[in-house]
C-alpha atoms as a PDB file:
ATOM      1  CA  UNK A   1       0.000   0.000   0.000  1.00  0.00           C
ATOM      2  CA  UNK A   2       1.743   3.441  -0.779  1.00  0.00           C
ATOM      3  CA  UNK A   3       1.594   6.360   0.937  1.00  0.00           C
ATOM      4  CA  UNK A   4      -1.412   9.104   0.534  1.00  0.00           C
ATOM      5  CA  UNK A   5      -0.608  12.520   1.020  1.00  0.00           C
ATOM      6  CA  UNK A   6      -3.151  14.757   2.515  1.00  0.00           C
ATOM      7  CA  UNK A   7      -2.302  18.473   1.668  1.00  0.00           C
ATOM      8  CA  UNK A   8      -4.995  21.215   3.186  1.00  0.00           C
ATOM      9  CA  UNK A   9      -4.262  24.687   1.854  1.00  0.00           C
ATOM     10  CA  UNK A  10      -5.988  27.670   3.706  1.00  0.00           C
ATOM     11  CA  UNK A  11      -4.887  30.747   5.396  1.00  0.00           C
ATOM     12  CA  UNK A  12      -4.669  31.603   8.971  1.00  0.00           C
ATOM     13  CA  UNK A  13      -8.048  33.511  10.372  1.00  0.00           C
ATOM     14  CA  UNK A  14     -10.241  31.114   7.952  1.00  0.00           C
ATOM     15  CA  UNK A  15     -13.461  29.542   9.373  1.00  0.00           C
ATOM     16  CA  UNK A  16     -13.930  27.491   6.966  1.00  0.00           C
ATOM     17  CA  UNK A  17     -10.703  26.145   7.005  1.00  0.00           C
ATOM     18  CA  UNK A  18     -10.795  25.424  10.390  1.00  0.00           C
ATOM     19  CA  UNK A  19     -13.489  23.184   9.690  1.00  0.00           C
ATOM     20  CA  UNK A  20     -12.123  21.590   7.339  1.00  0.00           C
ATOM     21  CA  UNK A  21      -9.217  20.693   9.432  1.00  0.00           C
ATOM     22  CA  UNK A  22     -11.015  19.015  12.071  1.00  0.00           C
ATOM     23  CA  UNK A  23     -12.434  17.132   9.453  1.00  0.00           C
ATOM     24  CA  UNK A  24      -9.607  15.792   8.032  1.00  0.00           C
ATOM     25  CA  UNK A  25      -8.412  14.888  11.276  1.00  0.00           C
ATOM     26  CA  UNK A  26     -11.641  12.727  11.861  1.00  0.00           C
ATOM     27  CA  UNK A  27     -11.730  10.752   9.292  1.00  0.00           C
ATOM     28  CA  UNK A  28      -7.762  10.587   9.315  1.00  0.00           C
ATOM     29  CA  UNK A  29      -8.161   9.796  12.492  1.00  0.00           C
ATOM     30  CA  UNK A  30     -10.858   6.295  11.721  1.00  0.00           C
ATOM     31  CA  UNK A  31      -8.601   5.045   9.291  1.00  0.00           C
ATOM     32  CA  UNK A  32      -5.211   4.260  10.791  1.00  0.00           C
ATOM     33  CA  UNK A  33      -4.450   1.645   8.571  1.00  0.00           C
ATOM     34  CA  UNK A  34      -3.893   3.941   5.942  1.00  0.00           C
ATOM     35  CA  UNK A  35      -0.073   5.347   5.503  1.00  0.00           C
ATOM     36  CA  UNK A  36      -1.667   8.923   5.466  1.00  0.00           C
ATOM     37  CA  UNK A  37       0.209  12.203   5.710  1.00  0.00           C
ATOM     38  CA  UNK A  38      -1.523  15.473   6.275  1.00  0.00           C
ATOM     39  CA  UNK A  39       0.161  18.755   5.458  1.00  0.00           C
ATOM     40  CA  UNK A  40      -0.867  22.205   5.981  1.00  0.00           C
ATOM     41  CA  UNK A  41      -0.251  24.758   3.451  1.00  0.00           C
ATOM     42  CA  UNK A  42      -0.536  28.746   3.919  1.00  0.00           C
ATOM     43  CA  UNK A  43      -1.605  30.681   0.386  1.00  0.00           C
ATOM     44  CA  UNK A  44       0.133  33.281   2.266  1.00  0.00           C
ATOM     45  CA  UNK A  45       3.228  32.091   2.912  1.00  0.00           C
ATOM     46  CA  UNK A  46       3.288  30.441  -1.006  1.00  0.00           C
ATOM     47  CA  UNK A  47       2.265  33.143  -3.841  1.00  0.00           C
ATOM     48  CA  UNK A  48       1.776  30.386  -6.450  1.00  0.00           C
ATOM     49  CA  UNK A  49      -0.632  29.025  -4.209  1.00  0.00           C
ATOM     50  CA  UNK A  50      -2.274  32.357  -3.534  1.00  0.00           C
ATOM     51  CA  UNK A  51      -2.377  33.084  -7.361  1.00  0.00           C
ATOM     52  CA  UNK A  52      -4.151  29.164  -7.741  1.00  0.00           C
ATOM     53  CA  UNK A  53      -6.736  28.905  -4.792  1.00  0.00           C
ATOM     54  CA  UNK A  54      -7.612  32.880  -2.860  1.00  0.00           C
ATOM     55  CA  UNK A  55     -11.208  32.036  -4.042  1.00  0.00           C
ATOM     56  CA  UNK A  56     -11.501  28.646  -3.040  1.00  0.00           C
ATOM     57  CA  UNK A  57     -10.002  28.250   0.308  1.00  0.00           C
ATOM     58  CA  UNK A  58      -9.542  25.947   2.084  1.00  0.00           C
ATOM     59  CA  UNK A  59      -8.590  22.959  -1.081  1.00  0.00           C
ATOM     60  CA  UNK A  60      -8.129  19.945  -0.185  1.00  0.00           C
ATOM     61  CA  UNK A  61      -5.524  17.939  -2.131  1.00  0.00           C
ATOM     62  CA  UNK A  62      -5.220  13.978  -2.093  1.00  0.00           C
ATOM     63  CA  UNK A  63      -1.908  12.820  -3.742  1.00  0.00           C
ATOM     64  CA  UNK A  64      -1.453  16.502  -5.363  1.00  0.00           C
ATOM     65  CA  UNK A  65      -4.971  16.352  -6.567  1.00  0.00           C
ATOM     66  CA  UNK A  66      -8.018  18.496  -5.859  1.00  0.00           C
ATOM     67  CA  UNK A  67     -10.632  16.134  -3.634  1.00  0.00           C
ATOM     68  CA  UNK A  68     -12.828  19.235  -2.537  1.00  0.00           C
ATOM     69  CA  UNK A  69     -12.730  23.119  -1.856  1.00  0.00           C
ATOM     70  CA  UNK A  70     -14.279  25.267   0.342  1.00  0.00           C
ATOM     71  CA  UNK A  71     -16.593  22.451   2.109  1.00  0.00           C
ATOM     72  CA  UNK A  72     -14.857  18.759   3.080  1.00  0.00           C
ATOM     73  CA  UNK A  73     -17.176  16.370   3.613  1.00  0.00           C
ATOM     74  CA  UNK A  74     -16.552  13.409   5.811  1.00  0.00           C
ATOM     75  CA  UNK A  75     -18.071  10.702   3.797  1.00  0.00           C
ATOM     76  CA  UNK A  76     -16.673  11.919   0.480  1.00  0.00           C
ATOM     77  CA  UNK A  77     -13.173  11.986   2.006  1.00  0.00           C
ATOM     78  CA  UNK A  78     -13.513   8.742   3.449  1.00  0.00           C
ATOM     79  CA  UNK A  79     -14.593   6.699   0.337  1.00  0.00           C
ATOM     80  CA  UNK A  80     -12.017   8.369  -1.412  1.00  0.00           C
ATOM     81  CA  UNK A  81      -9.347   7.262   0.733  1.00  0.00           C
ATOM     82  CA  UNK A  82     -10.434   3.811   1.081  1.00  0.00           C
ATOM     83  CA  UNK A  83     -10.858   3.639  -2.817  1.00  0.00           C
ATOM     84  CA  UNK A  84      -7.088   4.266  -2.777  1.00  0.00           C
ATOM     85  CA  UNK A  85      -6.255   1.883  -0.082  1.00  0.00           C
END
């Protein structure tokens, strides 16, 4: 099984991606048989990130690919993860 990288890019101050944080962490958090990695990227501390995603904070990436922006949902992350697995 190969690893599945997990990157969340928001912005410090950001409700939403806050939320979407926690769930990440959830369902990261009921599946720890999967070799996931969760990193947490800033589209202020990265201006080719800025220049990608301002308007659709927070993104969600799985293996450098959008899953979801501005709303993660718990059961849509899930079955993707497992569909990897």
């Amino acid at each position: 099984m190969s690893e599945i990288t997990l990157t969340l890019i928001g912005k410090p101050g950001c409700h939403l991606c806050d939320d979407a944080e926690a769930v990440v962490a959830s369902v990261v958090g009921t599946l720890p048989e999967l070799p996931i990695t969760v990193e947490k990227l800033s589209i202020e501390d990265d201006k080719d990130l800025f220049d990608s995603y301002w308007d659709q904070i927070p993104v969600l990436l799985i293996n450098g690919k959008v899953h979801n922006y501005w709303r993660i949902g718990p059961e849509r992350l899930t079955t993707a993860l497992k569909e990897l697995a």
